[in-house]
PDB file of N, CA and C in Angstrom:
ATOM      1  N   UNK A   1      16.710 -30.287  23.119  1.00  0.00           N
ATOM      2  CA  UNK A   1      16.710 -30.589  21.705  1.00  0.00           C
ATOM      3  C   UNK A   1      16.922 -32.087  21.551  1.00  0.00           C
ATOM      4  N   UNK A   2      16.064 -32.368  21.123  1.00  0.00           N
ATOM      5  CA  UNK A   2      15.871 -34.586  20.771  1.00  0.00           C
ATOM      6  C   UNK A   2      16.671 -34.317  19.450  1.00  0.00           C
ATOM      7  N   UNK A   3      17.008 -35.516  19.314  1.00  0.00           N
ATOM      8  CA  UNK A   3      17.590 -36.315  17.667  1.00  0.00           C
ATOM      9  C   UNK A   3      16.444 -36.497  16.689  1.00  0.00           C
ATOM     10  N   UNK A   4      14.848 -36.138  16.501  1.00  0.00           N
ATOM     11  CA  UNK A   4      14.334 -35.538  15.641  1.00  0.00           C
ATOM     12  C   UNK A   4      14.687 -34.326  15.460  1.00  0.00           C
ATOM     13  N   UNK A   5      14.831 -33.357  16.204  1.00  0.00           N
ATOM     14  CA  UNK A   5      15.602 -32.102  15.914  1.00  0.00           C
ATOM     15  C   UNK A   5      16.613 -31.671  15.140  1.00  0.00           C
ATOM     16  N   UNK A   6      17.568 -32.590  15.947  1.00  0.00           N
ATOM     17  CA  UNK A   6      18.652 -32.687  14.883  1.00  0.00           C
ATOM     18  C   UNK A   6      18.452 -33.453  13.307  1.00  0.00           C
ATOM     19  N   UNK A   7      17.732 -34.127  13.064  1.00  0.00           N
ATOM     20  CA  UNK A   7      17.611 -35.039  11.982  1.00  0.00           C
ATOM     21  C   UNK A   7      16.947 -33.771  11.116  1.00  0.00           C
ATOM     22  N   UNK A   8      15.945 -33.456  11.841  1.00  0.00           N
ATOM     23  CA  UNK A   8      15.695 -32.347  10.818  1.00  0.00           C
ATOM     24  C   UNK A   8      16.084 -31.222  10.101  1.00  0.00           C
ATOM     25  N   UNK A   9      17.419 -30.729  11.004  1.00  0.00           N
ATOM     26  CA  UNK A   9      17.841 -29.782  10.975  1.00  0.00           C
ATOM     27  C   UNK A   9      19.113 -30.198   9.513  1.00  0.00           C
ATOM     28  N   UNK A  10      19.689 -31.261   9.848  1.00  0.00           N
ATOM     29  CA  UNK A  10      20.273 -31.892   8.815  1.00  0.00           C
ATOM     30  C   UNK A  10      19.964 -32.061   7.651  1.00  0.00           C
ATOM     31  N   UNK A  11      18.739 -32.900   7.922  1.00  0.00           N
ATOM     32  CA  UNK A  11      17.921 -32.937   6.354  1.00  0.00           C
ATOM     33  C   UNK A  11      17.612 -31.230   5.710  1.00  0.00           C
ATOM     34  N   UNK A  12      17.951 -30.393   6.608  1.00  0.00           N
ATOM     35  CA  UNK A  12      17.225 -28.912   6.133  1.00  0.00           C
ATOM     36  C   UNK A  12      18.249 -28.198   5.141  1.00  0.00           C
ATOM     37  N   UNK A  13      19.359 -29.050   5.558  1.00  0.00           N
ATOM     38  CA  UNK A  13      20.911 -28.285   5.102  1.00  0.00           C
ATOM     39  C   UNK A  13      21.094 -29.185   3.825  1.00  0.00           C
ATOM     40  N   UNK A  14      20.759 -30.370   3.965  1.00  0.00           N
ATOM     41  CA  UNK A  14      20.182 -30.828   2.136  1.00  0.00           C
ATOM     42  C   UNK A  14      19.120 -30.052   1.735  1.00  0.00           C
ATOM     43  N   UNK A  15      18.185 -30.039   1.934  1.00  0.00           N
ATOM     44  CA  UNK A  15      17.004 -29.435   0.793  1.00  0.00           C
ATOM     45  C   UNK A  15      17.785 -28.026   0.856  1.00  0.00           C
ATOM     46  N   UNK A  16      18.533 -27.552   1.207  1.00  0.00           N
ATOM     47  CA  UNK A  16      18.787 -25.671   0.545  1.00  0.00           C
ATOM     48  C   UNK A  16      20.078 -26.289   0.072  1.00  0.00           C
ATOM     49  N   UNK A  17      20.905 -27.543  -0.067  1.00  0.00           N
ATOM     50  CA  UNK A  17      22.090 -27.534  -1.033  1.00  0.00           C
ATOM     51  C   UNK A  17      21.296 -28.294  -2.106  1.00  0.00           C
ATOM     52  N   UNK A  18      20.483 -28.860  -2.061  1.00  0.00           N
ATOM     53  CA  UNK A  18      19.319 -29.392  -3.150  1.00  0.00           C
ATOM     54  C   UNK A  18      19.109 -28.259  -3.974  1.00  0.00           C
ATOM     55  N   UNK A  19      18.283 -27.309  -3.189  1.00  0.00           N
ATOM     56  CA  UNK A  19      17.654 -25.896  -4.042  1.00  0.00           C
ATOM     57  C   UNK A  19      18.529 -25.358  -4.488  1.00  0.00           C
ATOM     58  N   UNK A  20      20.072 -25.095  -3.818  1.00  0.00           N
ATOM     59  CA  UNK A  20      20.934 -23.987  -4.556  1.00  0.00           C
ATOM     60  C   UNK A  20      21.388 -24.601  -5.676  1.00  0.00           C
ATOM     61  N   UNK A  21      21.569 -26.461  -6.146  1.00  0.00           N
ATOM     62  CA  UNK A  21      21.964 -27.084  -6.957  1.00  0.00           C
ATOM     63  C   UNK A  21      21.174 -26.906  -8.408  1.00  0.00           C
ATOM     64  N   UNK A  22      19.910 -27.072  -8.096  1.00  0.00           N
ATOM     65  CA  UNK A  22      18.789 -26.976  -9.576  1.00  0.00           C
ATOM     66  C   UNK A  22      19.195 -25.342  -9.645  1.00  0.00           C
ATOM     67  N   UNK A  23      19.102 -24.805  -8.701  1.00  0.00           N
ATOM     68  CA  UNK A  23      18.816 -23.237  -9.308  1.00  0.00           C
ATOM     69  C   UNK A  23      19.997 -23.210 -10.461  1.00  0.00           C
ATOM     70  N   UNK A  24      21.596 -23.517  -9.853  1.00  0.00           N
ATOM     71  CA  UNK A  24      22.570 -23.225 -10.662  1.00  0.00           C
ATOM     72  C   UNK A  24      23.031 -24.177 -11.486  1.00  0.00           C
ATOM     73  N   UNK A  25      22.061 -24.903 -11.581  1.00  0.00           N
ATOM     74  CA  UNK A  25      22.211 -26.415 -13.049  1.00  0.00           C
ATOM     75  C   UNK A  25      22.313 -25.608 -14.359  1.00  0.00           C
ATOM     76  N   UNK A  26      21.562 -24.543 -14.463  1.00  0.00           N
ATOM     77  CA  UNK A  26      21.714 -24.294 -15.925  1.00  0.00           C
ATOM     78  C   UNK A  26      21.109 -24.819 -16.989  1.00  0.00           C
ATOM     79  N   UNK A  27      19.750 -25.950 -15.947  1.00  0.00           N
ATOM     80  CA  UNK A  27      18.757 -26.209 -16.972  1.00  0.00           C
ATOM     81  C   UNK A  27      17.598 -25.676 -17.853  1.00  0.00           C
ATOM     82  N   UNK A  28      17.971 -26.403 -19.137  1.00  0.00           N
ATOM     83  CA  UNK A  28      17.029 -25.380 -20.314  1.00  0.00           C
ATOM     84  C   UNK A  28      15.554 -24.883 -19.653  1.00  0.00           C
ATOM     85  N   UNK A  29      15.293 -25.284 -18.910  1.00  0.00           N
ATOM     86  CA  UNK A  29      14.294 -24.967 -18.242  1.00  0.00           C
ATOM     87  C   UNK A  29      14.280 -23.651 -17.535  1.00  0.00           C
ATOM     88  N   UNK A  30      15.258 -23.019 -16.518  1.00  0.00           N
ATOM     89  CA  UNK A  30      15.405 -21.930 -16.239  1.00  0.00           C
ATOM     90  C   UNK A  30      16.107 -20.944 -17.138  1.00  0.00           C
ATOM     91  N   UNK A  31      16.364 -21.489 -17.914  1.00  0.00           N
ATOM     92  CA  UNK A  31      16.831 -20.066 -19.195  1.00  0.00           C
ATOM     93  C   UNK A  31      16.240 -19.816 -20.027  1.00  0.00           C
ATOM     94  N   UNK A  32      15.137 -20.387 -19.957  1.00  0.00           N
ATOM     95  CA  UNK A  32      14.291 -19.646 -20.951  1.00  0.00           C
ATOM     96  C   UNK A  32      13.263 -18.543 -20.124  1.00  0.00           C
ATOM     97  N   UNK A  33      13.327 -18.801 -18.815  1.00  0.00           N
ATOM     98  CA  UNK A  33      12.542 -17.584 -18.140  1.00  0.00           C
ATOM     99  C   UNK A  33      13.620 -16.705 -17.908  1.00  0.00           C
ATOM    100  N   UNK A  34      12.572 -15.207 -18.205  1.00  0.00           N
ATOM    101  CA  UNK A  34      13.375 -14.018 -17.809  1.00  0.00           C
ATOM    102  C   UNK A  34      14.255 -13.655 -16.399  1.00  0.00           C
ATOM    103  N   UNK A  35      15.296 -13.074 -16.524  1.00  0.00           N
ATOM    104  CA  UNK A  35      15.775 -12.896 -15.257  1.00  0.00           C
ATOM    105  C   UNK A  35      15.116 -12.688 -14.184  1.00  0.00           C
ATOM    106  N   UNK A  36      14.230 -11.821 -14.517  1.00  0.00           N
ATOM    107  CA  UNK A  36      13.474 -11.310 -12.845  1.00  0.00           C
ATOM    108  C   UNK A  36      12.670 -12.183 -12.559  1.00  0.00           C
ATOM    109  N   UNK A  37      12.427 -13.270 -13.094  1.00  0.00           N
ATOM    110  CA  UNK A  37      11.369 -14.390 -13.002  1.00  0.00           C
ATOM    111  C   UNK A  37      12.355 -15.578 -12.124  1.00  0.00           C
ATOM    112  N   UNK A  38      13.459 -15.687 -12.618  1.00  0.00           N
ATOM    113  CA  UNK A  38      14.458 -16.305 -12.358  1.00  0.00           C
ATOM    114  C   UNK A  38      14.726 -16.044 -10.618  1.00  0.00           C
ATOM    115  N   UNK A  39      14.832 -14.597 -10.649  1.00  0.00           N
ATOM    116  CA  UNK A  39      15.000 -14.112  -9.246  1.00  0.00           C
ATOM    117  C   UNK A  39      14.163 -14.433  -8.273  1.00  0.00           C
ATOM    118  N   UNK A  40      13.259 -13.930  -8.583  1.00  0.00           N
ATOM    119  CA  UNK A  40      11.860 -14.047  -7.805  1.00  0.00           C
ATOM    120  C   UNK A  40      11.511 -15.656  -7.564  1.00  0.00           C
ATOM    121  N   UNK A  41      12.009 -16.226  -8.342  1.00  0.00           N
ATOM    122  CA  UNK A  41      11.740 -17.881  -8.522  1.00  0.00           C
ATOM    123  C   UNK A  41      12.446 -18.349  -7.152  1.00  0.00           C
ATOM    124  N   UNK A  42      13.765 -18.022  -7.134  1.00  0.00           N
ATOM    125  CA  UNK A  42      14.825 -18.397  -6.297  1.00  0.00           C
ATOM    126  C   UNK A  42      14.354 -18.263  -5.172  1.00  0.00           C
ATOM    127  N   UNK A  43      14.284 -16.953  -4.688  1.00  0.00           N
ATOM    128  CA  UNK A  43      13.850 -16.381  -3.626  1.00  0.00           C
ATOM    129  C   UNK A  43      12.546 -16.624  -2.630  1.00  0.00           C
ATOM    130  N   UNK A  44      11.831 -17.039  -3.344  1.00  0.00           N
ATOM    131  CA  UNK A  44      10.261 -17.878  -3.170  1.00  0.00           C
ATOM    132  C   UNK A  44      10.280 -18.940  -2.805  1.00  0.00           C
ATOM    133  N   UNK A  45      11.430 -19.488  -3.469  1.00  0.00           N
ATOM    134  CA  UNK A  45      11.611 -21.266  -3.057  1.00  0.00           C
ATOM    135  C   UNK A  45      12.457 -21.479  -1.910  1.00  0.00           C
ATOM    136  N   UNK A  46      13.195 -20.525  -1.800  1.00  0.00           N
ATOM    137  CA  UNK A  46      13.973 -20.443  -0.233  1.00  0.00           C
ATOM    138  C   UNK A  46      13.415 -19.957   0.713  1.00  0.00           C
ATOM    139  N   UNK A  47      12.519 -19.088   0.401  1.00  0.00           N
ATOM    140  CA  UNK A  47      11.348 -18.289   1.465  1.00  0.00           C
ATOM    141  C   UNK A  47      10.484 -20.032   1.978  1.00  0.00           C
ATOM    142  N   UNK A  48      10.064 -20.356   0.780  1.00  0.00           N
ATOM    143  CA  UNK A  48       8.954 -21.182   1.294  1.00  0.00           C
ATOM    144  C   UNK A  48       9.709 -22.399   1.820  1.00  0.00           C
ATOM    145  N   UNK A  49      11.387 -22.617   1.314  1.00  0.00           N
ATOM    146  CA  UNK A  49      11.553 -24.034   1.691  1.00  0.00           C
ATOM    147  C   UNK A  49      12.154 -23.832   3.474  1.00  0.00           C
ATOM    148  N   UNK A  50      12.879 -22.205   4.131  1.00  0.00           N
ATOM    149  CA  UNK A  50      13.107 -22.030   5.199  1.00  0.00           C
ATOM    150  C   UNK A  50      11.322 -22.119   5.702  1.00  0.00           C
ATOM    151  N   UNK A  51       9.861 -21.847   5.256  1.00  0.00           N
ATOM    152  CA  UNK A  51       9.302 -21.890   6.484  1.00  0.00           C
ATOM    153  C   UNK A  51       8.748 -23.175   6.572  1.00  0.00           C
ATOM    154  N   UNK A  52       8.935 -24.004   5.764  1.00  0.00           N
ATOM    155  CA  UNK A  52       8.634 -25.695   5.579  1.00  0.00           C
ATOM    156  C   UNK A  52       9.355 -25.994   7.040  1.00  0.00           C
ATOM    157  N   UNK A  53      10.738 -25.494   7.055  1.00  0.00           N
ATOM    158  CA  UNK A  53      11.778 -26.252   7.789  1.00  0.00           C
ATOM    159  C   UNK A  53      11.552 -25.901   8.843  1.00  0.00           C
ATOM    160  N   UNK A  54      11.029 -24.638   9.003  1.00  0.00           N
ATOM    161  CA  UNK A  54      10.869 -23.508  10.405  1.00  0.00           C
ATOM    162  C   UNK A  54      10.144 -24.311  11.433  1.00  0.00           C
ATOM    163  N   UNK A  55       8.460 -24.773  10.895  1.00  0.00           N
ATOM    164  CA  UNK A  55       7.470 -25.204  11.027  1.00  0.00           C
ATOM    165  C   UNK A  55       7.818 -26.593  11.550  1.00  0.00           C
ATOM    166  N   UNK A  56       8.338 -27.026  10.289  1.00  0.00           N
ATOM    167  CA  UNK A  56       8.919 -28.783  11.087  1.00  0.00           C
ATOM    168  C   UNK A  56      10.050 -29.122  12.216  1.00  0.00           C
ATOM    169  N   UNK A  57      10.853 -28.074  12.488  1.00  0.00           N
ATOM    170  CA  UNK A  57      11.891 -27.537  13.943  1.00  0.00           C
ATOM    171  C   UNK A  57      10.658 -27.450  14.990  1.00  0.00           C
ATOM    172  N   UNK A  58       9.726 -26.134  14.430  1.00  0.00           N
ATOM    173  CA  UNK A  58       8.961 -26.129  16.079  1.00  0.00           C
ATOM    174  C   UNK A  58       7.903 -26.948  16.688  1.00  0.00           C
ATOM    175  N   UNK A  59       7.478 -27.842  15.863  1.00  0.00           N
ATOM    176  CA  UNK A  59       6.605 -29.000  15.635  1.00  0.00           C
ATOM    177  C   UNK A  59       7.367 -30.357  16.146  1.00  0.00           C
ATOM    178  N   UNK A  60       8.698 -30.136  16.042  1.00  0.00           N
ATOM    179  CA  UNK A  60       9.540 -30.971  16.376  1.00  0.00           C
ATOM    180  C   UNK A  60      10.367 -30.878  17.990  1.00  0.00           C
ATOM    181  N   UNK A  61      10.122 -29.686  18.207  1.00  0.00           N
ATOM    182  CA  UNK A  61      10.975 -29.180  19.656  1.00  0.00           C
ATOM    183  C   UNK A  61       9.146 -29.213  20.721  1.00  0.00           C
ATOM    184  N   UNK A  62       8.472 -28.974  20.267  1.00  0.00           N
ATOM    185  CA  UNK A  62       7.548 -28.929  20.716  1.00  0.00           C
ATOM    186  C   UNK A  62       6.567 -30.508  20.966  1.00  0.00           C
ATOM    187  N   UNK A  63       7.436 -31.184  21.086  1.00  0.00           N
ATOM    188  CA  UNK A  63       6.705 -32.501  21.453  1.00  0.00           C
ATOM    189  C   UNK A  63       6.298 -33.543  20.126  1.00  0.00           C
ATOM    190  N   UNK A  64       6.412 -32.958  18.891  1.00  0.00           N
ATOM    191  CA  UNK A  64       5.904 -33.987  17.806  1.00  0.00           C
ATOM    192  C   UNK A  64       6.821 -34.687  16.979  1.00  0.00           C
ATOM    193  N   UNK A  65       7.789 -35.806  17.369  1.00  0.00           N
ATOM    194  CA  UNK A  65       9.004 -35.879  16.739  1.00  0.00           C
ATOM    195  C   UNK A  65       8.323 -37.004  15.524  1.00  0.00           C
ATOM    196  N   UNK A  66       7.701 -36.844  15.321  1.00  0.00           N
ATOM    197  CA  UNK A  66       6.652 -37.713  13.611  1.00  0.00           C
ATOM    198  C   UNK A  66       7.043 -36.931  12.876  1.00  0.00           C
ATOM    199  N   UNK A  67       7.530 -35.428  13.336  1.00  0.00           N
ATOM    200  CA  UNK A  67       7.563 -34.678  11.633  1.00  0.00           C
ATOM    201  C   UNK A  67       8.772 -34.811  11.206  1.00  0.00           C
ATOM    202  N   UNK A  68       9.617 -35.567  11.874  1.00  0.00           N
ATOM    203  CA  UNK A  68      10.996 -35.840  11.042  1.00  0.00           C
ATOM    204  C   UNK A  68      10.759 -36.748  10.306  1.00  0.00           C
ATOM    205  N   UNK A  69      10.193 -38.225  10.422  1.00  0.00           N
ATOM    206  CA  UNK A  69       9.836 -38.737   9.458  1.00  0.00           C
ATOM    207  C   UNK A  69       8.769 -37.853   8.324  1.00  0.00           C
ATOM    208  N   UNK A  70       7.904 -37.025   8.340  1.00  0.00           N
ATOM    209  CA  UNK A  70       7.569 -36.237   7.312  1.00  0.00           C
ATOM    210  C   UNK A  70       8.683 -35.392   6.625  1.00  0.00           C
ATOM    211  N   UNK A  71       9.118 -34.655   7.229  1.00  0.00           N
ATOM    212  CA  UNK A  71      10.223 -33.955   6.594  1.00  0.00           C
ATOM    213  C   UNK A  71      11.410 -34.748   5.914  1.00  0.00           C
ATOM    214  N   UNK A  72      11.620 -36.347   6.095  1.00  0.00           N
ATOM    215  CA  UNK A  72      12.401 -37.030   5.774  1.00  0.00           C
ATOM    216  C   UNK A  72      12.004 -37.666   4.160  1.00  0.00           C
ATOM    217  N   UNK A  73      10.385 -37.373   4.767  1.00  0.00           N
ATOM    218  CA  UNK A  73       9.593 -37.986   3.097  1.00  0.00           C
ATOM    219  C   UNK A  73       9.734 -36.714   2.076  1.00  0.00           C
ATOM    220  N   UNK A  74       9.647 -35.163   2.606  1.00  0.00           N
ATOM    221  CA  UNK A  74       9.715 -34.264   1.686  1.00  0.00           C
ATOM    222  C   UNK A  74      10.837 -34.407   1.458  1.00  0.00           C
ATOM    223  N   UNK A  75      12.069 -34.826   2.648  1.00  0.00           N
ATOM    224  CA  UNK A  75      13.628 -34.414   1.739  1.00  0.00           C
ATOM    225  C   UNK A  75      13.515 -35.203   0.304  1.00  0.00           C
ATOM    226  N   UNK A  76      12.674 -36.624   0.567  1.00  0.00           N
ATOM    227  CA  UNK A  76      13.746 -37.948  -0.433  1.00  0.00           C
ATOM    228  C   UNK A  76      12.397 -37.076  -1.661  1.00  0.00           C
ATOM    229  N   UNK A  77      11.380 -36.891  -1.524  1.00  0.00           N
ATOM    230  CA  UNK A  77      10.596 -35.918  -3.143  1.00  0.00           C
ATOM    231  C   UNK A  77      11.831 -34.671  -3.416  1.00  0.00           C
ATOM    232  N   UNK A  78      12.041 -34.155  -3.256  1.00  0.00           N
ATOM    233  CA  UNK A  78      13.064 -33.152  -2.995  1.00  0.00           C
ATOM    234  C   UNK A  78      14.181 -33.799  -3.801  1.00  0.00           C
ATOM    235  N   UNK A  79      14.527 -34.331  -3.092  1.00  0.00           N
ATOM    236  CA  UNK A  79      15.720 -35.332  -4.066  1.00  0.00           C
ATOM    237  C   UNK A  79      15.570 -35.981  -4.897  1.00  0.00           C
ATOM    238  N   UNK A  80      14.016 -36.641  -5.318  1.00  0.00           N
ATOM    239  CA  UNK A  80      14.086 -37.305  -6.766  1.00  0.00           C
ATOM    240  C   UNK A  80      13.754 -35.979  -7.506  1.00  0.00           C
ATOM    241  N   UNK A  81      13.444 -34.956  -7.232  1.00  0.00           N
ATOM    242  CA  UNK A  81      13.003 -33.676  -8.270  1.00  0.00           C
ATOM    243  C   UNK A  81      14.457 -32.974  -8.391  1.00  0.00           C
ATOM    244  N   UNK A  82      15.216 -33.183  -7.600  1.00  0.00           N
ATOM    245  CA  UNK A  82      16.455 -32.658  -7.597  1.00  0.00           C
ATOM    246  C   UNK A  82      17.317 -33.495  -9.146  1.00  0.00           C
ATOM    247  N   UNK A  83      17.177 -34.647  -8.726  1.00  0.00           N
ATOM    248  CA  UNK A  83      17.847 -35.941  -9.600  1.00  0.00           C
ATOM    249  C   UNK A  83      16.994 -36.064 -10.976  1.00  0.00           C
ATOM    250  N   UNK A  84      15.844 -35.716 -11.070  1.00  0.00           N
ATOM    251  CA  UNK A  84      15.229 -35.633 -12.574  1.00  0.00           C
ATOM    252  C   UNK A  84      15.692 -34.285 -13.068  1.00  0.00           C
ATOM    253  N   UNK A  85      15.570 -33.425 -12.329  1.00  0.00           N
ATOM    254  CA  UNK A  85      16.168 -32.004 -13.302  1.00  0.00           C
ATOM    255  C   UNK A  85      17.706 -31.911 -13.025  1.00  0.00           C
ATOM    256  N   UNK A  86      18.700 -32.233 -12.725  1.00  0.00           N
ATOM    257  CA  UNK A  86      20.225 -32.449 -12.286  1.00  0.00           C
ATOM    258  C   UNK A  86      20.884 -33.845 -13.757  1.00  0.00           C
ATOM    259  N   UNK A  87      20.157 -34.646 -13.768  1.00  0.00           N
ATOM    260  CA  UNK A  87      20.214 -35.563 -14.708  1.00  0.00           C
ATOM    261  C   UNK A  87      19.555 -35.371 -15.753  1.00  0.00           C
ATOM    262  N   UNK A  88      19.003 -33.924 -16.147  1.00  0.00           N
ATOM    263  CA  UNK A  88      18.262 -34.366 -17.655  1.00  0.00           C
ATOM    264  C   UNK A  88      17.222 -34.715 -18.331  1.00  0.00           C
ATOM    265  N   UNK A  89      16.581 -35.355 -17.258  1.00  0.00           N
ATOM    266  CA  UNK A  89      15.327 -36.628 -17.346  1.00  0.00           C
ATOM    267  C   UNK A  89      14.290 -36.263 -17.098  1.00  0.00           C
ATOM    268  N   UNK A  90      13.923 -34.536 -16.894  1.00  0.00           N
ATOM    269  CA  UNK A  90      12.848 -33.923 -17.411  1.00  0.00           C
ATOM    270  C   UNK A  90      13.011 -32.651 -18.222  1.00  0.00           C
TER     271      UNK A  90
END
């Protein structure tokens, strides 16, 4: 296991405290959709954001340590979408 590995694995444990943060912001944005929409919302985005991460681990153990700098570019989008809906500002 290289230090892209680890970098990624780090950055992975932000984007799901990222995701669990918007989910439970309480922005007007998610309360106006119905609960089960709400659910299903959640669940989809953790489905898809574990196989983002999955993909960029075995891509990463497997000889291609470039995808930490990719995965480093999805964390910081991740984090300004985090910081526009966390702040208000959409």
């Amino acid at each position: 296991m290289g230090l892209a590995t680890v970098i990624i694995f780090l950055l992975g444990i932000a984007n799901f405290a990222l995701n669990r943060a918007v989910f439970e912001s309480g922005h007007p944005m998610f309360a106006r959709l119905p609960q089960t929409s709400r659910t299903l919302g959640r669940r989809a985005a953790l489905v898809s954001e574990f196989a983002v991460l999955f993909f960029a681990l075995l891509l990463s153990v497997e000889g291609w340590p470039v995808f930490a700098w990719a995965y480093g570019a999805y964390t910081v989008c991740n984090g300004v979408a985090a910081w526009l809906i966390l702040g208000r500002r959409l």
